[in-house]
N, C-alpha and C. Protein backbone atom coordinates (compact mmCIF):
# COMPACT_ATOMS: atom_id res chain seq x y z
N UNK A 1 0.85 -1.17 0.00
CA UNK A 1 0.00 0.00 0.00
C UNK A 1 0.90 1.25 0.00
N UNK A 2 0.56 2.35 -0.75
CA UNK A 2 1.22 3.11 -1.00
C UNK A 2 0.57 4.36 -0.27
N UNK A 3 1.42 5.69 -0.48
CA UNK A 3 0.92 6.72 0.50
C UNK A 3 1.02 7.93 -1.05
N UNK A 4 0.13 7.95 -1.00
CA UNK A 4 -0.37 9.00 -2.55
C UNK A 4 -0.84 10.27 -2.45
N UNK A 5 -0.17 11.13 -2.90
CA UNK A 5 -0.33 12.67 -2.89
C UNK A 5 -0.98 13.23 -4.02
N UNK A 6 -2.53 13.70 -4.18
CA UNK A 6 -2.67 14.07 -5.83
C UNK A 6 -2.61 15.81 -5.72
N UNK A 7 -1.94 16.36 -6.26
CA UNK A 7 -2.01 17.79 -6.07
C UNK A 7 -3.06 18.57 -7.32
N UNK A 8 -3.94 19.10 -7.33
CA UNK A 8 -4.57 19.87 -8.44
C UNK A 8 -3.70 21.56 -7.88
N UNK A 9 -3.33 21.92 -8.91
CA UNK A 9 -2.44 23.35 -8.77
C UNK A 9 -3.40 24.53 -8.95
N UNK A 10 -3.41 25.92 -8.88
CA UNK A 10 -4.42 26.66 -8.74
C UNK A 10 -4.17 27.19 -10.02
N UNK A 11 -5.47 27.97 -10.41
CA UNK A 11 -5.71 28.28 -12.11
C UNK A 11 -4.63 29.39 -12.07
N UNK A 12 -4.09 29.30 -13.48
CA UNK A 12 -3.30 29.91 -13.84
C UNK A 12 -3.76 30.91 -14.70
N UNK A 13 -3.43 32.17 -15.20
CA UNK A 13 -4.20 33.13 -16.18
C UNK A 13 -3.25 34.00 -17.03
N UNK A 14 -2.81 33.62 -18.37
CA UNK A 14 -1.73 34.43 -18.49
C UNK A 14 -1.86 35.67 -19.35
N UNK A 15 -1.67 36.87 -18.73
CA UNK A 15 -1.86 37.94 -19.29
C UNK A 15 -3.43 38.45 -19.23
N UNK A 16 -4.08 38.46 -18.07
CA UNK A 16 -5.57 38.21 -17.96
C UNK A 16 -6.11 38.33 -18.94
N UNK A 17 -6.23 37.20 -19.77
CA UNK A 17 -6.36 36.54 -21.04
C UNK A 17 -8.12 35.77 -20.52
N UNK A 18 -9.15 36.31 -20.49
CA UNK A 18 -10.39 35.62 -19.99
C UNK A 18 -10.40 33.86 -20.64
N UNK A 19 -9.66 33.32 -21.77
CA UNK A 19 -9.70 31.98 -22.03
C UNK A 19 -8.19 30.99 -21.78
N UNK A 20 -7.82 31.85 -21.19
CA UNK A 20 -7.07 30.78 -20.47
C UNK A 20 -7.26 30.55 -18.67
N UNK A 21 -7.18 29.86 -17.80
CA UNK A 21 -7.22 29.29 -17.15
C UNK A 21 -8.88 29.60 -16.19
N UNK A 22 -9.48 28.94 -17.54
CA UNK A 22 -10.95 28.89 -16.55
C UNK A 22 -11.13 27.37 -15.74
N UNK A 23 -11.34 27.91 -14.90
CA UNK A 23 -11.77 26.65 -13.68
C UNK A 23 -13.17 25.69 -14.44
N UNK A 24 -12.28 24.53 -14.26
CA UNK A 24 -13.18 23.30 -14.31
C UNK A 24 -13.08 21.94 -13.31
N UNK A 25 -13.83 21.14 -13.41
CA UNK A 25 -13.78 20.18 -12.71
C UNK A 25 -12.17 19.27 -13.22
N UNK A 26 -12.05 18.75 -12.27
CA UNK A 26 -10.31 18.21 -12.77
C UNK A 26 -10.80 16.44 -12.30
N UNK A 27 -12.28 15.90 -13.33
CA UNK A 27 -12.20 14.91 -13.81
C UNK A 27 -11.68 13.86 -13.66
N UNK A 28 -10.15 13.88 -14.17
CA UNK A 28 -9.40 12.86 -15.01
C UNK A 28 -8.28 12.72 -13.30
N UNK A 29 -8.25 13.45 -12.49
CA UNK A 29 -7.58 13.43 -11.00
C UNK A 29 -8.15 13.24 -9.92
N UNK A 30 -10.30 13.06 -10.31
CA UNK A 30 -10.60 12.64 -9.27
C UNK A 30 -10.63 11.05 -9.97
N UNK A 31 -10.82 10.85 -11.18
CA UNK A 31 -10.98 9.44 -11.74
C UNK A 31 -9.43 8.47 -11.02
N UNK A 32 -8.62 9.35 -11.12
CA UNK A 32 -6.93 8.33 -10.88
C UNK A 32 -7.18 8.55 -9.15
N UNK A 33 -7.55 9.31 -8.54
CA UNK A 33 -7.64 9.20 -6.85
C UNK A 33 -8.62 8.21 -6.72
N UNK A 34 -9.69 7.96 -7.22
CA UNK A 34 -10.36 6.69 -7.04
C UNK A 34 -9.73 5.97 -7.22
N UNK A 35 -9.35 5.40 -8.04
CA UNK A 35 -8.94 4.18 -9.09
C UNK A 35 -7.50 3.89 -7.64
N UNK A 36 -6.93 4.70 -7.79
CA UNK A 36 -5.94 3.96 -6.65
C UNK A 36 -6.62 3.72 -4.78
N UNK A 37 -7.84 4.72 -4.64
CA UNK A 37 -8.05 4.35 -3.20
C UNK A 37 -8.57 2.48 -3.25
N UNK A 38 -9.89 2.77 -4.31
CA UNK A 38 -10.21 1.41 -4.39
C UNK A 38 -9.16 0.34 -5.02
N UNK A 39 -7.77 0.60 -5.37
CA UNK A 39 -6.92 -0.62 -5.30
C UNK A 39 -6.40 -0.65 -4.06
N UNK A 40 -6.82 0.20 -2.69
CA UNK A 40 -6.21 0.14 -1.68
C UNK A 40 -4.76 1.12 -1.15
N UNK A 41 -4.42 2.14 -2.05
CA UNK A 41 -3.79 3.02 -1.87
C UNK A 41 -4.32 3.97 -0.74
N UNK A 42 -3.43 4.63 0.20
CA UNK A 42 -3.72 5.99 0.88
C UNK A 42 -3.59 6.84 -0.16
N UNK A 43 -4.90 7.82 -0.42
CA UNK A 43 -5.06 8.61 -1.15
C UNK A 43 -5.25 10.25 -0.81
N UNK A 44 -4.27 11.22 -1.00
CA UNK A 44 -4.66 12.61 -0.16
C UNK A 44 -4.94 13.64 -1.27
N UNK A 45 -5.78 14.17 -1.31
CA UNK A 45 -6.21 15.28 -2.91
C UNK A 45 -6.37 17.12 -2.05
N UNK A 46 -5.29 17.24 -2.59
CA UNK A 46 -4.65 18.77 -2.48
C UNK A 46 -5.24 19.86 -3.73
N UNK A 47 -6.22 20.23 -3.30
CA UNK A 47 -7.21 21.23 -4.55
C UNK A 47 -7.13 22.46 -3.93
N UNK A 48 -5.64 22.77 -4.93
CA UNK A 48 -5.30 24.52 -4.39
C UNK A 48 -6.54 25.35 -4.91
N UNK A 49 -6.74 25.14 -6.31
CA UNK A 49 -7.75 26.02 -6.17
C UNK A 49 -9.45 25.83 -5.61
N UNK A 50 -9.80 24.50 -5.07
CA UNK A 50 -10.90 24.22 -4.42
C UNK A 50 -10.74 24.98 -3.14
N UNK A 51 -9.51 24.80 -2.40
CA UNK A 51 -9.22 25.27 -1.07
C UNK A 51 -9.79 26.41 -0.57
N UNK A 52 -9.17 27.33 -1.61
CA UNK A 52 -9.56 29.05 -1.57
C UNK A 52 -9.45 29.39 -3.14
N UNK A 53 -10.83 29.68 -3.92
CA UNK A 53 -10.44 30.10 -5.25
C UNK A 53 -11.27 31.40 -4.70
N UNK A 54 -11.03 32.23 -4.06
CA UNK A 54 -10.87 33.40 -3.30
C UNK A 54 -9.54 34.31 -3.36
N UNK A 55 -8.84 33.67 -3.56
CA UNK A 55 -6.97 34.35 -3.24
C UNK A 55 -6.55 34.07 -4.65
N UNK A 56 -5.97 35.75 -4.65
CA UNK A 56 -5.45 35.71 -6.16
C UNK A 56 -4.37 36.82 -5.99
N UNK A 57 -3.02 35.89 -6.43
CA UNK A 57 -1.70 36.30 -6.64
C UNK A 57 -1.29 36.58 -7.94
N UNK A 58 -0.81 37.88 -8.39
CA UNK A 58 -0.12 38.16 -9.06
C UNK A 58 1.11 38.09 -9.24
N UNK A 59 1.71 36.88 -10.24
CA UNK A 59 3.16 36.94 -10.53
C UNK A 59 3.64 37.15 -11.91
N UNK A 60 4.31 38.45 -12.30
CA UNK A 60 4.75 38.75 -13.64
C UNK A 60 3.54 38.81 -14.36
N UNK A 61 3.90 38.39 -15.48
CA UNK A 61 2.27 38.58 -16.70
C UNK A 61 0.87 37.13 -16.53
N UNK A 62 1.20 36.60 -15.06
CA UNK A 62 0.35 35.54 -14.57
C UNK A 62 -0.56 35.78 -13.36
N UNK A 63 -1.84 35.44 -13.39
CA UNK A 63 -2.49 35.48 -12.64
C UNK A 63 -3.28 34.27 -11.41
N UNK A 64 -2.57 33.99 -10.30
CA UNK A 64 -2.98 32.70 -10.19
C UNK A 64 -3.80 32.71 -9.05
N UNK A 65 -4.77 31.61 -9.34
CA UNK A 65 -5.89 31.96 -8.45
C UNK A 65 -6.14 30.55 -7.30
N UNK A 66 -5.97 30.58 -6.07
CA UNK A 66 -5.38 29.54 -5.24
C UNK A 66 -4.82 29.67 -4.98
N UNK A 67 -4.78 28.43 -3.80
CA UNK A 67 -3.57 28.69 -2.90
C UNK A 67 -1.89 28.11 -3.70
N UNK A 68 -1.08 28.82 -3.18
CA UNK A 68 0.37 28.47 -3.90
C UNK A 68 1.35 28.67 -2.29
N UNK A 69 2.52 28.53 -2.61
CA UNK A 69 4.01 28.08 -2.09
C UNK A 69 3.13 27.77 -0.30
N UNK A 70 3.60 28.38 0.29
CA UNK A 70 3.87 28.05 1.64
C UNK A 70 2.32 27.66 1.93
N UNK A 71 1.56 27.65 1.83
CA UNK A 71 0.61 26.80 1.89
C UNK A 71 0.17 25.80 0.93
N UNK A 72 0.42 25.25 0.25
CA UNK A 72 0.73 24.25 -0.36
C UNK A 72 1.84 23.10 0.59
N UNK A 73 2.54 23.50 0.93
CA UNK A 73 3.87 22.74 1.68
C UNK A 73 3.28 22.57 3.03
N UNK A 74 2.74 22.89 3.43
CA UNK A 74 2.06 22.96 4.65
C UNK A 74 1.08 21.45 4.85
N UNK A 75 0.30 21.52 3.65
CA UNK A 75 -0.88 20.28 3.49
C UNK A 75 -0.05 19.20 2.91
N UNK A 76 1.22 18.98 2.33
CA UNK A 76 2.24 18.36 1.92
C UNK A 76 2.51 17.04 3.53
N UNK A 77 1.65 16.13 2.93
CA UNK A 77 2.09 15.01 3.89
C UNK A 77 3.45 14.10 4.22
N UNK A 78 4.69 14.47 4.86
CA UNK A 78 5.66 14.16 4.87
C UNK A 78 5.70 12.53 4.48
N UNK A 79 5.05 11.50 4.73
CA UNK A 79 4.84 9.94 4.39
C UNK A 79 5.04 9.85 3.30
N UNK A 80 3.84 11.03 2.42
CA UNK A 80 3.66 10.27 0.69
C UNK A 80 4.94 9.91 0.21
N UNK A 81 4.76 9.11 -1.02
CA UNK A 81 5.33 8.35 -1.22
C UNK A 81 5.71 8.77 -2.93
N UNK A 82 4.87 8.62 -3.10
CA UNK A 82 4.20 8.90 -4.66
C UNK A 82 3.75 10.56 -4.87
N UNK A 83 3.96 11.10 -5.70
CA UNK A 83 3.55 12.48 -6.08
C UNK A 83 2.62 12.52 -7.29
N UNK A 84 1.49 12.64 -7.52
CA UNK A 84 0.86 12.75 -9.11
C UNK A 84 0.68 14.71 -8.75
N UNK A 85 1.19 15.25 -9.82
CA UNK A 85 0.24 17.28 -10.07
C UNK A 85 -1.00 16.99 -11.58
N UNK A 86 -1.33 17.18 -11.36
CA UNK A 86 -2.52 17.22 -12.50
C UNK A 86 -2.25 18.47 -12.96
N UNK A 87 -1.94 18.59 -14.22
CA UNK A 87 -1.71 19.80 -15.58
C UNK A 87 -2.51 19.32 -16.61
N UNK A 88 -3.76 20.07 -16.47
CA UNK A 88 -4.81 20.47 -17.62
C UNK A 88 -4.63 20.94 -18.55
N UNK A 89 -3.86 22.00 -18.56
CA UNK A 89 -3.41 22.54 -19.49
C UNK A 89 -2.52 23.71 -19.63
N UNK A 90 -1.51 23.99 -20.59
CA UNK A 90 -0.35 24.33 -20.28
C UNK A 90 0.05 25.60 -19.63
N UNK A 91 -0.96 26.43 -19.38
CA UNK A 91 -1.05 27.17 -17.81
C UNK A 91 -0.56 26.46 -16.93
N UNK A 92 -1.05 25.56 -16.70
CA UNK A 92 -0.64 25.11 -15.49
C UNK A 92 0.92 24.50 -14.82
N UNK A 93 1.37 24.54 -16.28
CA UNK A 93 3.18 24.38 -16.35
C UNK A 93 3.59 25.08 -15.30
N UNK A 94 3.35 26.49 -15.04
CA UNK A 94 3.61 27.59 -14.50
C UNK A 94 3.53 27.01 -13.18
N UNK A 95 2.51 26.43 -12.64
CA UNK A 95 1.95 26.27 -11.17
C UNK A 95 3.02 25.41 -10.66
N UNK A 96 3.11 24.09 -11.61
CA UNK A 96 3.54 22.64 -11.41
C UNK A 96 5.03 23.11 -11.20
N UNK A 97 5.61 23.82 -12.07
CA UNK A 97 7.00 24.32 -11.78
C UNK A 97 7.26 25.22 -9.90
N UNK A 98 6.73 25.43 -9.45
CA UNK A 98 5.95 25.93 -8.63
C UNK A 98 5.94 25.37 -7.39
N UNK A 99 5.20 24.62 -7.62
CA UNK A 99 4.82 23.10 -6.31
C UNK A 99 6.10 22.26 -6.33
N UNK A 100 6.39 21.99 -7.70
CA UNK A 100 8.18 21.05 -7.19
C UNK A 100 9.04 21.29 -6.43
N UNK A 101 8.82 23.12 -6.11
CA UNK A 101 10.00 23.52 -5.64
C UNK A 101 9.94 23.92 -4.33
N UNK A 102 8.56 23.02 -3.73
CA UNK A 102 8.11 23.53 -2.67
C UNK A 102 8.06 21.83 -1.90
N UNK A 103 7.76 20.74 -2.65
CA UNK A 103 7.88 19.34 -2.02
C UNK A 103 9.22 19.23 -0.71
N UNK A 104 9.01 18.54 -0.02
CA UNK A 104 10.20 18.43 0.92
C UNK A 104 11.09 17.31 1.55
N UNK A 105 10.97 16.93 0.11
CA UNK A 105 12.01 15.64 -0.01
C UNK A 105 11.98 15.61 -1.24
N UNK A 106 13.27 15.05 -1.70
CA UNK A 106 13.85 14.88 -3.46
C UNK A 106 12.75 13.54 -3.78
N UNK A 107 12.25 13.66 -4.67
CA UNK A 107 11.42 12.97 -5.52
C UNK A 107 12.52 12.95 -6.71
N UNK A 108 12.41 11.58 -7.27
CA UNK A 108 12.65 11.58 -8.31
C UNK A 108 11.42 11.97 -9.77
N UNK A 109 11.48 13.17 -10.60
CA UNK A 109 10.67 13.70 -11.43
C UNK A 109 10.83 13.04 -12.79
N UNK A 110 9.35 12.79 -13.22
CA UNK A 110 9.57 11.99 -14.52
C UNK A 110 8.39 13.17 -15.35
């Protein structure tokens, strides 16, 4: 049994561009958090922007909406084992680059 971290990263917006990073359901990350609880995995789902899509940080020509760095690391369960980030789409590069650098132990990144 494994100890599984799924992170959804908070919407990203670049250049407050109204069609990029509209919030949707992230689907395809609650489908893989099932799929491993019911094979019996510990499963923990980190939804920066479910958390607070209230809080909105401005960085450079990006707009991100959720929670990011030090709270993110905070809900970061020292056990997991396994890391999945769910990137919808390539906004979200931005976030995911982001959250790696906030994990607190070397993962090997694929």
């Amino acid at each position: 049994m494994l100890n599984i971290t799924l992170i959804i990263p908070p919407v990203v917006t670049h250049n407050a561009d109204p069609h990029t990073g509209i919030p949707f359901l992230p689907h395809m990350a609650a489908y893989l958090a099932g799929t491993a609880d019911k094979l019996g995995h510990n499963v923990e789902v980190i939804d920066c922007f479910g958390n607070d899509s209230n809080q909105i940080h401005h960085e450079g020509e990006f707009i991100i909406i959720g929670q990011t760095g030090d709270e993110i690391k905070e809900l970061i369960n020292d056990n997991t084992d396994i890391f999945f980030i769910y990137c919808k789409v390539i906004e979200d590069l931005f976030s995911v680059e982001k959250i790696l650098k906030y994990l607190k132990k070397n993962y090997l990144y694929i």
